[in-house]
PDB file of N, CA and C in Angstrom:
ATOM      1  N   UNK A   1       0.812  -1.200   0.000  1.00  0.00           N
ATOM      2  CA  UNK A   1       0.000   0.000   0.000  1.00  0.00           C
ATOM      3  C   UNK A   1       0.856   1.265   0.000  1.00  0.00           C
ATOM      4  N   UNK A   2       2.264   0.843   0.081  1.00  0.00           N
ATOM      5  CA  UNK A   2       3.123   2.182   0.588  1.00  0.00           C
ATOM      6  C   UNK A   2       3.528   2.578  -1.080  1.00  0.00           C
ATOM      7  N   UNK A   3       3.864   1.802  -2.015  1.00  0.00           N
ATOM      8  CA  UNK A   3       3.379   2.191  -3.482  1.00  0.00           C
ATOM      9  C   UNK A   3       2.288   2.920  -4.042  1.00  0.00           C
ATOM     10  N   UNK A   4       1.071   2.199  -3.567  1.00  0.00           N
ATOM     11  CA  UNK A   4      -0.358   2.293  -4.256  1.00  0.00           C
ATOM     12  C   UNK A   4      -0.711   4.497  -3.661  1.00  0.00           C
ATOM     13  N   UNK A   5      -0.173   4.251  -1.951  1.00  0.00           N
ATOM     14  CA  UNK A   5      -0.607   5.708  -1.850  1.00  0.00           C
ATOM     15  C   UNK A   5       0.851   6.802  -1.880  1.00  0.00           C
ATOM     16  N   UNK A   6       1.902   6.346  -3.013  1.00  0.00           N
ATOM     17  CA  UNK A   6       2.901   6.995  -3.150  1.00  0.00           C
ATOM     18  C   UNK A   6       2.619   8.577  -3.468  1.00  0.00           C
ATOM     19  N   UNK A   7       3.276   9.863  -3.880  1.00  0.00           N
ATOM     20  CA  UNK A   7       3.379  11.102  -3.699  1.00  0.00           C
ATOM     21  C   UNK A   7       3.987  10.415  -5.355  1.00  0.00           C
ATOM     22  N   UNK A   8       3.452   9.920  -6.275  1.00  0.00           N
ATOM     23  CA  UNK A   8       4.201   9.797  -7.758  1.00  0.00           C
ATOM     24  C   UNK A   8       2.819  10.304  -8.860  1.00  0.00           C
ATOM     25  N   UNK A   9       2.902  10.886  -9.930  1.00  0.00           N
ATOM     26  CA  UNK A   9       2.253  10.980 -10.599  1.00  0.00           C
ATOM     27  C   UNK A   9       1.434  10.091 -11.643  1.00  0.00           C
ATOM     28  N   UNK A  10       2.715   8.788 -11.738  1.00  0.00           N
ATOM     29  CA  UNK A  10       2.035   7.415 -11.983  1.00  0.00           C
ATOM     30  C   UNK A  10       2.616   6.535 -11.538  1.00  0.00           C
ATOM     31  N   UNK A  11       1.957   5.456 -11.040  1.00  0.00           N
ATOM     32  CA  UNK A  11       2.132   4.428 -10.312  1.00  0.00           C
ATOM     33  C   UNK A  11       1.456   3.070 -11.018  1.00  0.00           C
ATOM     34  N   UNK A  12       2.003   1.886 -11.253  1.00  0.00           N
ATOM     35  CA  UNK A  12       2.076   0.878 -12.283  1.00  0.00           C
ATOM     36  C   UNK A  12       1.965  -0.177 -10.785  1.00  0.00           C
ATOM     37  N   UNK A  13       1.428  -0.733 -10.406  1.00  0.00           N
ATOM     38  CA  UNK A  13       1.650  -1.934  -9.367  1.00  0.00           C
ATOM     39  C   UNK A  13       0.851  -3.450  -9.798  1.00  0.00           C
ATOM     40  N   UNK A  14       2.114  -4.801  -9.941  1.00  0.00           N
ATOM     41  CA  UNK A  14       1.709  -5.910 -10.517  1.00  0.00           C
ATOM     42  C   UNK A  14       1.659  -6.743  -9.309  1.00  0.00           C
ATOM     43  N   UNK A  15       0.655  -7.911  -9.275  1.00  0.00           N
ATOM     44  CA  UNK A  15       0.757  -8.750  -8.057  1.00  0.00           C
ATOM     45  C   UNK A  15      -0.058  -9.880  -8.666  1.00  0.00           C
ATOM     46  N   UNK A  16       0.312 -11.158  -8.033  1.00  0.00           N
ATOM     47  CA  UNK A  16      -1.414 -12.420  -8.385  1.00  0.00           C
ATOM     48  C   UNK A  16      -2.268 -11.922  -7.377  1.00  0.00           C
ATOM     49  N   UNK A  17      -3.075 -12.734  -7.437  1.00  0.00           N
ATOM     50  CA  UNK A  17      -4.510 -12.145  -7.085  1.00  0.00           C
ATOM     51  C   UNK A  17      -4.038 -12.678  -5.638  1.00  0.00           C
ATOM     52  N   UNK A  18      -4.276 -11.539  -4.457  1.00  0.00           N
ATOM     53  CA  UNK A  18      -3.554 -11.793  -3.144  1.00  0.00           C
ATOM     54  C   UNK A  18      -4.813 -12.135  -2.015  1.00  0.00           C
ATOM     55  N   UNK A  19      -4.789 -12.638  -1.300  1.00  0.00           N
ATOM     56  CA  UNK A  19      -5.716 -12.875  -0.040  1.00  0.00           C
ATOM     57  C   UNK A  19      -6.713 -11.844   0.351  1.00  0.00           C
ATOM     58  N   UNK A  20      -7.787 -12.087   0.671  1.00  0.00           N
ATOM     59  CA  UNK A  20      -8.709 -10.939   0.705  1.00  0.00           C
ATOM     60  C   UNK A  20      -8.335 -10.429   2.079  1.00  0.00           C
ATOM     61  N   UNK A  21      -7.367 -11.414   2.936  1.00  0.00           N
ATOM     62  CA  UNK A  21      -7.080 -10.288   4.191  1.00  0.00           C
ATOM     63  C   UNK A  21      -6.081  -9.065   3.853  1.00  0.00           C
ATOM     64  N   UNK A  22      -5.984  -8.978   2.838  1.00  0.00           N
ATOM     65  CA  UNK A  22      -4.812  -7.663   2.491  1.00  0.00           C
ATOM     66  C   UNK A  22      -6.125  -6.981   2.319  1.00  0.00           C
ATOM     67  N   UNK A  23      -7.252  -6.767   1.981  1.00  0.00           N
ATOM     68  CA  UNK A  23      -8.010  -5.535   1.595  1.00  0.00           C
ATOM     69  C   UNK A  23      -7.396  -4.628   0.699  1.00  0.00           C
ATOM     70  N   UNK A  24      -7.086  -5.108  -0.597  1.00  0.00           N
ATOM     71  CA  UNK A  24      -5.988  -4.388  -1.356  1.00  0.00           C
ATOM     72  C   UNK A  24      -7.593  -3.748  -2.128  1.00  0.00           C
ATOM     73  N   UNK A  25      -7.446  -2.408  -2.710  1.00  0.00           N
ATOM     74  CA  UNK A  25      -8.532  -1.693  -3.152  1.00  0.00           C
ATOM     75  C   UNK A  25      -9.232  -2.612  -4.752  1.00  0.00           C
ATOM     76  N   UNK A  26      -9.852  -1.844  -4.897  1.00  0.00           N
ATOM     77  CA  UNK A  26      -9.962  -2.779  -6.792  1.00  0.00           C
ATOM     78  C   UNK A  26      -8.948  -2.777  -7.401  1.00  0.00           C
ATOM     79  N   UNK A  27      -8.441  -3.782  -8.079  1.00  0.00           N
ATOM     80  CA  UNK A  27      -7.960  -3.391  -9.500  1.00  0.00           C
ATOM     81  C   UNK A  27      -8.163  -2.747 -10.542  1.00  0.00           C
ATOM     82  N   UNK A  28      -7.087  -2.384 -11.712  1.00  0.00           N
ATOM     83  CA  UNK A  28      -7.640  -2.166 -12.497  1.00  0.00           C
ATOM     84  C   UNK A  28      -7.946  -2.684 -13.671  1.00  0.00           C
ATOM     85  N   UNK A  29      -6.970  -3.985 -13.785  1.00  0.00           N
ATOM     86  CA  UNK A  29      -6.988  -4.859 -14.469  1.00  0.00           C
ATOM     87  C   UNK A  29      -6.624  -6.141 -14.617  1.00  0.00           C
ATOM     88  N   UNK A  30      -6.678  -6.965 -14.959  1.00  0.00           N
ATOM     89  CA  UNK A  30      -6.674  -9.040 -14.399  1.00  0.00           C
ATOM     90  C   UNK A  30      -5.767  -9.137 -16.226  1.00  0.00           C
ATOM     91  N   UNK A  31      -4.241  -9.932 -16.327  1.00  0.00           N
ATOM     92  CA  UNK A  31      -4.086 -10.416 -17.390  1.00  0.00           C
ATOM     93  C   UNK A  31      -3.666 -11.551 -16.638  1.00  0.00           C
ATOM     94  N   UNK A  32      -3.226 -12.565 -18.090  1.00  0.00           N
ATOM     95  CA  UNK A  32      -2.346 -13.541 -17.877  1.00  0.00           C
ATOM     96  C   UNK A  32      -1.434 -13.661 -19.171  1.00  0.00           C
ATOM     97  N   UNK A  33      -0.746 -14.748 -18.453  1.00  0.00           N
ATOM     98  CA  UNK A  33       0.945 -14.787 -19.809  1.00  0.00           C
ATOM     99  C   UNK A  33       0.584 -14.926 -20.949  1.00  0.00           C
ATOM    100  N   UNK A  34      -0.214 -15.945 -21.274  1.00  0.00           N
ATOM    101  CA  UNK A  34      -0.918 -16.440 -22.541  1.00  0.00           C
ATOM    102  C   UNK A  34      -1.479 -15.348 -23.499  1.00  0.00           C
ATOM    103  N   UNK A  35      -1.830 -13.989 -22.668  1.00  0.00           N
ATOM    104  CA  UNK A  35      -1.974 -13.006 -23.597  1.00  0.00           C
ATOM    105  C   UNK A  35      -1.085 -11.957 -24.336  1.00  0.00           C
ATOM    106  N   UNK A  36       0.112 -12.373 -23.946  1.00  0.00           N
ATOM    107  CA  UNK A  36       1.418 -11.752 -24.197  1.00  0.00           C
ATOM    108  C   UNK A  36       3.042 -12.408 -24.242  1.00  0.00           C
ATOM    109  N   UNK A  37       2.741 -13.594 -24.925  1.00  0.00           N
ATOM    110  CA  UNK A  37       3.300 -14.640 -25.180  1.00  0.00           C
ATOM    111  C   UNK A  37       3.639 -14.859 -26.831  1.00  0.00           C
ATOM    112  N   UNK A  38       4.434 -14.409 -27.468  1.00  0.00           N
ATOM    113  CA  UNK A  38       4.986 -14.655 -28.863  1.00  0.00           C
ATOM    114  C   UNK A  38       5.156 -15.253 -29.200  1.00  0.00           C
ATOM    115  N   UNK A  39       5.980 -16.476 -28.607  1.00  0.00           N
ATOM    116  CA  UNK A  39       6.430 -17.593 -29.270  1.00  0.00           C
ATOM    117  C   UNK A  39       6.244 -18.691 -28.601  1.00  0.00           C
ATOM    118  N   UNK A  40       5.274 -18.496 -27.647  1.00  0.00           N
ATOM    119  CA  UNK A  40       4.297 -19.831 -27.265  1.00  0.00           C
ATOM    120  C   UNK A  40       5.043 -20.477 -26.409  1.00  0.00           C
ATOM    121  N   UNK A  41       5.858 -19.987 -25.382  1.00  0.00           N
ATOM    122  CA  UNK A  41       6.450 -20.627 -24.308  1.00  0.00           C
ATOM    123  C   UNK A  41       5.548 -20.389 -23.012  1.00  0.00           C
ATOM    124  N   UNK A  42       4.594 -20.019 -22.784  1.00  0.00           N
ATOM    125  CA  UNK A  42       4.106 -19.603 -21.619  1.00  0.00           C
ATOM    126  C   UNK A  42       2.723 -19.649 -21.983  1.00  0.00           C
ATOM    127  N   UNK A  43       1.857 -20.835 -22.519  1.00  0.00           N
ATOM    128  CA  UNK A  43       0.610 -20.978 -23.041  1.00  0.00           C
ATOM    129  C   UNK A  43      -0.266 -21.131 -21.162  1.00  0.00           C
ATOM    130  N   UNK A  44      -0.036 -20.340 -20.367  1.00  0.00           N
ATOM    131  CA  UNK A  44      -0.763 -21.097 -19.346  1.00  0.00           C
ATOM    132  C   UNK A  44      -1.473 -19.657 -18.849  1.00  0.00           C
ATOM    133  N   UNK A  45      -2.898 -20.022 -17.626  1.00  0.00           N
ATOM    134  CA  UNK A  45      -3.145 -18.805 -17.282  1.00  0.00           C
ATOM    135  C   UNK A  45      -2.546 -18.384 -15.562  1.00  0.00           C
ATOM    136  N   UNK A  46      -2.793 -17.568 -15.525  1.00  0.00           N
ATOM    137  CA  UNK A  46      -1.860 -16.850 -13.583  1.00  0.00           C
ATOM    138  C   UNK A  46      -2.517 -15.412 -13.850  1.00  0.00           C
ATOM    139  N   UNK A  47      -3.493 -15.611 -12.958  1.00  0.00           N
ATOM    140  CA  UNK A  47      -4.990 -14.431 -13.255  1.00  0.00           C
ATOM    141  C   UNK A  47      -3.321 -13.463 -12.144  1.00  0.00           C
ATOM    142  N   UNK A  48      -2.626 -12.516 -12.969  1.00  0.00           N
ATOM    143  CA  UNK A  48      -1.950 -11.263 -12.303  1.00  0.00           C
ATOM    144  C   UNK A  48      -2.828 -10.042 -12.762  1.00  0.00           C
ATOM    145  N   UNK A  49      -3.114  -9.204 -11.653  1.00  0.00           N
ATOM    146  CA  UNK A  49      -3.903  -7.643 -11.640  1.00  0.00           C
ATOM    147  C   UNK A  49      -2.913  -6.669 -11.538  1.00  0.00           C
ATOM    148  N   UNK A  50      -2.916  -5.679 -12.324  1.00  0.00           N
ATOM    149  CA  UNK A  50      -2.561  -4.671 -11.682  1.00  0.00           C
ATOM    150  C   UNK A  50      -3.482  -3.133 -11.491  1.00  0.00           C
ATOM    151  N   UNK A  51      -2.295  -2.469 -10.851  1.00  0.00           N
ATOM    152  CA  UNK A  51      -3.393  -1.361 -10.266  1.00  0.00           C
ATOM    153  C   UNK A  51      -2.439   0.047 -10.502  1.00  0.00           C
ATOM    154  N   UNK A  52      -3.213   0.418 -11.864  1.00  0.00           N
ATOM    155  CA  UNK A  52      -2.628   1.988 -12.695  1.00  0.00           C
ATOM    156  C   UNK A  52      -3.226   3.040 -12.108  1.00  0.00           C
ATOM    157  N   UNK A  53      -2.675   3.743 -11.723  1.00  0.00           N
ATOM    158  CA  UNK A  53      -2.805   5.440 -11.412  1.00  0.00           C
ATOM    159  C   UNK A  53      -2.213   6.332 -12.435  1.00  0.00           C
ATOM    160  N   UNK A  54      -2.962   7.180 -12.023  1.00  0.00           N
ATOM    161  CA  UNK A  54      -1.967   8.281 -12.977  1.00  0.00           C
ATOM    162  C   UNK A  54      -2.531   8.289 -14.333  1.00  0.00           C
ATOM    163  N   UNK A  55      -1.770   8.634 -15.362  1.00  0.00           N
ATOM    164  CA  UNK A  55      -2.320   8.080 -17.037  1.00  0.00           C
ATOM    165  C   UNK A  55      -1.423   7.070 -17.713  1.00  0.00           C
ATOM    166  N   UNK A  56      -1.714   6.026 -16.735  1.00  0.00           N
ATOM    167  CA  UNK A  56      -1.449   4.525 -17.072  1.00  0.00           C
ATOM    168  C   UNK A  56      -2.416   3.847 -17.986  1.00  0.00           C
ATOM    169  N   UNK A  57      -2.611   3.674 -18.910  1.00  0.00           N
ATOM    170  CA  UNK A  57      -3.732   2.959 -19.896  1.00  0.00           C
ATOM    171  C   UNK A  57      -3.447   1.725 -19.857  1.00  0.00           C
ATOM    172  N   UNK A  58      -4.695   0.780 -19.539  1.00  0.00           N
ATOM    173  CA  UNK A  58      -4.483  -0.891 -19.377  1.00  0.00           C
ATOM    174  C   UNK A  58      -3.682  -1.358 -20.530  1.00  0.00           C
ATOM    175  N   UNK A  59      -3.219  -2.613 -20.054  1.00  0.00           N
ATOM    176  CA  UNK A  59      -2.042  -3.072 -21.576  1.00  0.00           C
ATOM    177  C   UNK A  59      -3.123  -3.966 -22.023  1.00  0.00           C
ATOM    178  N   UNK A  60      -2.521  -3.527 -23.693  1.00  0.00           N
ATOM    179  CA  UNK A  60      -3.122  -4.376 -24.579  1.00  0.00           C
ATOM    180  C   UNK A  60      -2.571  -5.885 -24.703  1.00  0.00           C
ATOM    181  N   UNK A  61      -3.400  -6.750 -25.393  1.00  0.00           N
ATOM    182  CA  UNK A  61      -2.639  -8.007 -24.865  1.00  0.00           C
ATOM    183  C   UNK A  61      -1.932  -8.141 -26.516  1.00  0.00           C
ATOM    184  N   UNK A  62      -0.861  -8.538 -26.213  1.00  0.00           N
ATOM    185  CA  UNK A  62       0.212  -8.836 -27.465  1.00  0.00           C
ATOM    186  C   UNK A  62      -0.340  -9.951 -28.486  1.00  0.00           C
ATOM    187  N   UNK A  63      -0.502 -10.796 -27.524  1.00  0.00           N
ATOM    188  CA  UNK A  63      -1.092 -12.087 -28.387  1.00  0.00           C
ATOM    189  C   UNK A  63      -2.659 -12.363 -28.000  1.00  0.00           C
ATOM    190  N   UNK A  64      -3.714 -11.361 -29.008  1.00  0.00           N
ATOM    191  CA  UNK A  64      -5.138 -11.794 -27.921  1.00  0.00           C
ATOM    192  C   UNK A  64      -5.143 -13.458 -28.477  1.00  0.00           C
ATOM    193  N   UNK A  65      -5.089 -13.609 -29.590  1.00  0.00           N
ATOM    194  CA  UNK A  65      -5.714 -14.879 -30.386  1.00  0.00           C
ATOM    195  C   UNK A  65      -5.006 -16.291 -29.854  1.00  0.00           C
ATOM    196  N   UNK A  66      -4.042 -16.023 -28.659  1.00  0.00           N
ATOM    197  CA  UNK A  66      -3.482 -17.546 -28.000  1.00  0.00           C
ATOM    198  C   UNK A  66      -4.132 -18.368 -27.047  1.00  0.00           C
ATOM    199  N   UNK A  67      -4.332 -19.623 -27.265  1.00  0.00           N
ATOM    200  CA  UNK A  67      -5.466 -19.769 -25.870  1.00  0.00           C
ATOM    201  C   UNK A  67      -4.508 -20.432 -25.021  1.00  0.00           C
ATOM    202  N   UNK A  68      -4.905 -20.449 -23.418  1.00  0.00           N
ATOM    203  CA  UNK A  68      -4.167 -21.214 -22.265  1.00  0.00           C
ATOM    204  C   UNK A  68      -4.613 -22.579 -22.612  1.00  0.00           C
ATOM    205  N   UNK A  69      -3.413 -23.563 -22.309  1.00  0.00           N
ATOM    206  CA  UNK A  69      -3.712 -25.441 -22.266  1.00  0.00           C
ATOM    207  C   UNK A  69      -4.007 -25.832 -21.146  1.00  0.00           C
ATOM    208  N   UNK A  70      -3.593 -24.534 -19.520  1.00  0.00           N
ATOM    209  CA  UNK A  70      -4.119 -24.514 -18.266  1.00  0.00           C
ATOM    210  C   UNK A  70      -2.994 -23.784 -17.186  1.00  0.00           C
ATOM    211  N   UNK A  71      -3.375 -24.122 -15.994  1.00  0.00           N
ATOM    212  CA  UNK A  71      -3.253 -23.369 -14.841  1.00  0.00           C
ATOM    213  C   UNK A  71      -1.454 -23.080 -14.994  1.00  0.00           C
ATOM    214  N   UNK A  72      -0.576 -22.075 -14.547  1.00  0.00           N
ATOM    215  CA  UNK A  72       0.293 -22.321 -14.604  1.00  0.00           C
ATOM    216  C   UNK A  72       1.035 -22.787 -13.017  1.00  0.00           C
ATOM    217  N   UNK A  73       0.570 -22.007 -11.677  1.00  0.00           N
ATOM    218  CA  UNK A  73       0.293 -22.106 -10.684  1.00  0.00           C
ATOM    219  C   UNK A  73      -0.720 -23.083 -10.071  1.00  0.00           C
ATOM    220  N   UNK A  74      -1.497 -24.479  -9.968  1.00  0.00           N
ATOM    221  CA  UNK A  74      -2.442 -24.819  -9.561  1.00  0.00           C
ATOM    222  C   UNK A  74      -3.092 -24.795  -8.165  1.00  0.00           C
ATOM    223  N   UNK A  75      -4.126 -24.658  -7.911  1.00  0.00           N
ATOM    224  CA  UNK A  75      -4.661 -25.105  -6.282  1.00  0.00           C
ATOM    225  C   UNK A  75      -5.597 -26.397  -6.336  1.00  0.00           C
ATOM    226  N   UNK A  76      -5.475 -26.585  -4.938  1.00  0.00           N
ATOM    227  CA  UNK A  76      -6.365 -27.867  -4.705  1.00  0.00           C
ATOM    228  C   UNK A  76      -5.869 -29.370  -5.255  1.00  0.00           C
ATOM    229  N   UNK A  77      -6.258 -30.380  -5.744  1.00  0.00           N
ATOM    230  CA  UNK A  77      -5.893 -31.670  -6.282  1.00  0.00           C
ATOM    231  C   UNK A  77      -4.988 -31.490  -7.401  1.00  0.00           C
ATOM    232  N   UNK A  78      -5.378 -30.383  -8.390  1.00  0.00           N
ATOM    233  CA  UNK A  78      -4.538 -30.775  -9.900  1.00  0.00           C
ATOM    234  C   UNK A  78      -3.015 -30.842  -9.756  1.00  0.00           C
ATOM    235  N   UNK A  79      -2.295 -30.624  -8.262  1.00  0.00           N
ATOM    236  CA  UNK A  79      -1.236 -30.592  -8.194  1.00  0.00           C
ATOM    237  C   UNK A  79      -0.421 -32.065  -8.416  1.00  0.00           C
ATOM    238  N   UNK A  80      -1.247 -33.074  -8.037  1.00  0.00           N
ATOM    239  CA  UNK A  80      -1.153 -34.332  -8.519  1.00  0.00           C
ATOM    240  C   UNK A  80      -0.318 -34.583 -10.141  1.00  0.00           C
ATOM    241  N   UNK A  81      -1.403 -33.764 -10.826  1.00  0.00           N
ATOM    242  CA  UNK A  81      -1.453 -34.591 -12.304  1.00  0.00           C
ATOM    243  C   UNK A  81      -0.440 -33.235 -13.142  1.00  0.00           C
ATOM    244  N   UNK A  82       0.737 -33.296 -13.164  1.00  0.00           N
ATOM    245  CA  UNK A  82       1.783 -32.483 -13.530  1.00  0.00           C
ATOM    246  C   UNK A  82       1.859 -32.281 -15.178  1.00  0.00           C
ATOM    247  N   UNK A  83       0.607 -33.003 -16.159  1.00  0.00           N
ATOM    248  CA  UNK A  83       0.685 -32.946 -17.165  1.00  0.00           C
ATOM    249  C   UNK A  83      -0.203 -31.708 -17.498  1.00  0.00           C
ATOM    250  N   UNK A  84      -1.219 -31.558 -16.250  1.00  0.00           N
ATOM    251  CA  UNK A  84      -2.272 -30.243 -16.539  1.00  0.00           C
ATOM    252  C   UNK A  84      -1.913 -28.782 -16.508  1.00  0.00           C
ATOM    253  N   UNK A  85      -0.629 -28.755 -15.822  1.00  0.00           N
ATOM    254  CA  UNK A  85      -0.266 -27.421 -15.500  1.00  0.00           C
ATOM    255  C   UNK A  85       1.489 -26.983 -15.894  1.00  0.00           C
ATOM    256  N   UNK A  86       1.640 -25.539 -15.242  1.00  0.00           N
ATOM    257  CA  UNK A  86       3.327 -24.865 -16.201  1.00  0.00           C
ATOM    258  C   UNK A  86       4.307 -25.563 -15.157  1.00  0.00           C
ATOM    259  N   UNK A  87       5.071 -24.380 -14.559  1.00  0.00           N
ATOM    260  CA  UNK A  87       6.111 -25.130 -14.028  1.00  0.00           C
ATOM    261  C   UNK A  87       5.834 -25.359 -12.141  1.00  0.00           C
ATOM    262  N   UNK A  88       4.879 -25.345 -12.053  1.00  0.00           N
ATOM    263  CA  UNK A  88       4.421 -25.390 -10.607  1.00  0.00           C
ATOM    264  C   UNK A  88       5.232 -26.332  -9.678  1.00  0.00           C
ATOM    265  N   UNK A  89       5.383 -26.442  -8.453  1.00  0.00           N
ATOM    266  CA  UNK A  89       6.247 -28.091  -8.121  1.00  0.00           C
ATOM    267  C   UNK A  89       5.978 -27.478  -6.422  1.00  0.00           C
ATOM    268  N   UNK A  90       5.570 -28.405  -5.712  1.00  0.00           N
ATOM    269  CA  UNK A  90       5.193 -28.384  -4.624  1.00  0.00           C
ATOM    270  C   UNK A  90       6.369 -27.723  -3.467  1.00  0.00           C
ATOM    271  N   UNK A  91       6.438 -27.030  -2.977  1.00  0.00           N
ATOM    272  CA  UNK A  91       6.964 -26.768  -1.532  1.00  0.00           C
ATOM    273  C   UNK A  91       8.061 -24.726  -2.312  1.00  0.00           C
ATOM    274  N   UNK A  92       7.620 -24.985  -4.240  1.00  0.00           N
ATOM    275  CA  UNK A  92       7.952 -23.878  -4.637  1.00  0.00           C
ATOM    276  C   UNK A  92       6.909 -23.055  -5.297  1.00  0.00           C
ATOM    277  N   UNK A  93       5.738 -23.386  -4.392  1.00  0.00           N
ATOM    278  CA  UNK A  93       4.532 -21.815  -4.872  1.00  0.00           C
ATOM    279  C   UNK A  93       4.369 -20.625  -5.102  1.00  0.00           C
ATOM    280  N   UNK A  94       5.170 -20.198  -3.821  1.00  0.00           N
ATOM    281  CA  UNK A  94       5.107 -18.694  -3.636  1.00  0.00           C
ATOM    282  C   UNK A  94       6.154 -18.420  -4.548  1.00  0.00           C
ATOM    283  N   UNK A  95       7.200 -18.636  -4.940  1.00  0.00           N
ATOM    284  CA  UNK A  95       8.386 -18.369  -6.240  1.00  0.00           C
ATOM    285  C   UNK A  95       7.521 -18.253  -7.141  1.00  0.00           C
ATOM    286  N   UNK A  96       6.740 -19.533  -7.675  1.00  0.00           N
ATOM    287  CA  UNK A  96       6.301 -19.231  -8.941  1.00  0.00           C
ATOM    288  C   UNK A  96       5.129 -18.465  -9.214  1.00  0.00           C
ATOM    289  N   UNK A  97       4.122 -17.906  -7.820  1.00  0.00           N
ATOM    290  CA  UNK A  97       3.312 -17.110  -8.337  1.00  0.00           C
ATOM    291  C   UNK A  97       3.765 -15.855  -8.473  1.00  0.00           C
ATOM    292  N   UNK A  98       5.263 -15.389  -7.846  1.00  0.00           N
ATOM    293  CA  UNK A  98       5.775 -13.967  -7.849  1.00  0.00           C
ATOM    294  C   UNK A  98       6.208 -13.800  -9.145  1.00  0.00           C
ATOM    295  N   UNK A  99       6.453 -14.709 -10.667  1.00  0.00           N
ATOM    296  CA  UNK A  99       6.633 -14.831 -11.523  1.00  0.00           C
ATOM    297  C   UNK A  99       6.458 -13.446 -12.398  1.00  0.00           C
ATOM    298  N   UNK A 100       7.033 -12.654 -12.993  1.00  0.00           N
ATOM    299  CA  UNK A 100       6.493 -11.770 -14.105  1.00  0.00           C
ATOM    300  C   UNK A 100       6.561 -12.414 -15.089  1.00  0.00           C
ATOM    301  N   UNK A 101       6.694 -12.739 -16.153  1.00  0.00           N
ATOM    302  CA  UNK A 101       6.676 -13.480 -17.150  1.00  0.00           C
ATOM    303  C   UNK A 101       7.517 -12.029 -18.240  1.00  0.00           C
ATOM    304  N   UNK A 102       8.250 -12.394 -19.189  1.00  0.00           N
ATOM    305  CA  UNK A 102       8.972 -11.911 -19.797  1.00  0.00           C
ATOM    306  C   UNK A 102       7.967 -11.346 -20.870  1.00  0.00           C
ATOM    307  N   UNK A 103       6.790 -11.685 -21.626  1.00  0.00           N
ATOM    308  CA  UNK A 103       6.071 -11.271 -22.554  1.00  0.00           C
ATOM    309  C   UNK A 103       5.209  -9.736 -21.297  1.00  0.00           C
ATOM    310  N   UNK A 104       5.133 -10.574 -20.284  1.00  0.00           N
ATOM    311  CA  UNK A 104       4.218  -8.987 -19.874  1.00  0.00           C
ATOM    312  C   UNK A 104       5.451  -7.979 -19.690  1.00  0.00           C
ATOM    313  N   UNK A 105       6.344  -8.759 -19.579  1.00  0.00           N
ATOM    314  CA  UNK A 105       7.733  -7.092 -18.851  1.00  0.00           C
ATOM    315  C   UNK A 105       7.857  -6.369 -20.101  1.00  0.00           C
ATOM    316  N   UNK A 106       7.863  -7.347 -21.426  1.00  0.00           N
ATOM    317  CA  UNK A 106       8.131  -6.798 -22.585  1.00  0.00           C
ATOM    318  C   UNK A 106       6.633  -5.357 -22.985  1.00  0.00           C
ATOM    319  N   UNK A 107       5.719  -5.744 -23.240  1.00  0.00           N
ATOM    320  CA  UNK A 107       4.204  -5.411 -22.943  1.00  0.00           C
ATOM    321  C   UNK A 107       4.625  -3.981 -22.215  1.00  0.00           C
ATOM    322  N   UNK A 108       4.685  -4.004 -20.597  1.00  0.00           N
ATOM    323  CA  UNK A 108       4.987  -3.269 -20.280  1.00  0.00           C
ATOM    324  C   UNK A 108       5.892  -1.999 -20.981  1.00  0.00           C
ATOM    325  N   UNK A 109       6.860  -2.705 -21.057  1.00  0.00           N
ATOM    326  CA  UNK A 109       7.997  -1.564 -21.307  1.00  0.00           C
ATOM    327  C   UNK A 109       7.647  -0.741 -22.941  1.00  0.00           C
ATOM    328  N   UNK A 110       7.309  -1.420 -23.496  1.00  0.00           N
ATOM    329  CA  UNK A 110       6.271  -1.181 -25.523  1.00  0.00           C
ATOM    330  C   UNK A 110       5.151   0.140 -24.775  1.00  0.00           C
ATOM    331  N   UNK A 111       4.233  -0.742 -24.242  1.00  0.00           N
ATOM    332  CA  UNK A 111       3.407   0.495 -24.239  1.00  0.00           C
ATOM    333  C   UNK A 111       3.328   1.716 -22.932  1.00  0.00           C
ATOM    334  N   UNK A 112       4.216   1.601 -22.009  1.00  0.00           N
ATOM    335  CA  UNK A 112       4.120   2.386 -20.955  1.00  0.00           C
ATOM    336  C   UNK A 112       5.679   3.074 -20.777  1.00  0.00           C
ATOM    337  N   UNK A 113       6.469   2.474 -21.590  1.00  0.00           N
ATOM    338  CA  UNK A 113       7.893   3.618 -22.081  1.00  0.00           C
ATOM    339  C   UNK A 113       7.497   4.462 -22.727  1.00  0.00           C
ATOM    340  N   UNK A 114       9.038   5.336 -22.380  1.00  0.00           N
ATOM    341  CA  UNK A 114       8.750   6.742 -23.237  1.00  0.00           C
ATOM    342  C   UNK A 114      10.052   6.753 -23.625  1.00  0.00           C
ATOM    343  N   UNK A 115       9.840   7.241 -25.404  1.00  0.00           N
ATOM    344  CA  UNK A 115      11.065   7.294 -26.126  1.00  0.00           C
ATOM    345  C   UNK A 115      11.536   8.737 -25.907  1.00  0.00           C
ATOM    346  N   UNK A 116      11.371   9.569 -24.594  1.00  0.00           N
ATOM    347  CA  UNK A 116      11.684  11.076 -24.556  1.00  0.00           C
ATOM    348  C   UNK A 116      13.033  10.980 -23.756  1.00  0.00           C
TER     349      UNK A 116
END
């Protein structure tokens, strides 16, 4: 929150979708990798929000037309069946949901750089 109520004129903040005991305010927007994925290494979904201030305009997704094959992070049972999901592996969750994925950093930096 020490970001979200910063003294900055824009403020860009990425996270997965976090525990409702944080009381984190709305988002402003829900992507996943699969929508910003070029060359099809990261076909999975990881519902990440972020939350733009300022004149931050939501990112467009790079690749709308890719679909997810599934979870990349799983909960509950599917952790079992390692053929359904990305690189998930038990006792390393919290690593892989802190994940940015290289197609959104790219995303990012395309439409929210400035060539000034």
């Amino acid at each position: 929150m020490m970001f979200y109520n910063a003294d900055c004129p824009k403020i860009a903040i990425e996270n997965p979708v976090s525990s409702k005991v944080f009381k984190m305010p709305k988002y402003t927007q829900e992507i996943h990798p699969y929508q910003f994925d070029p060359h099809n290494e990261h076909p999975y979904t990881k519902k990440t929000r972020l939350w733009l201030l300022g004149d931050i305009k939501p990112l467009v997704p790079t690749t709308p037309h890719n679909h997810p094959i599934g979870s990349y992070v799983p909960s509950g049972t599917g952790r079992k069946n390692r053929s359904t999901y990305g690189y998930a592996k038990r006792g390393e969750d919290s690593k892989n949901r802190a994940k940015t994925f290289q197609g959104i950093a790219e995303a990012m930096a395309q439409q929210w750089g400035s060539s000034e």
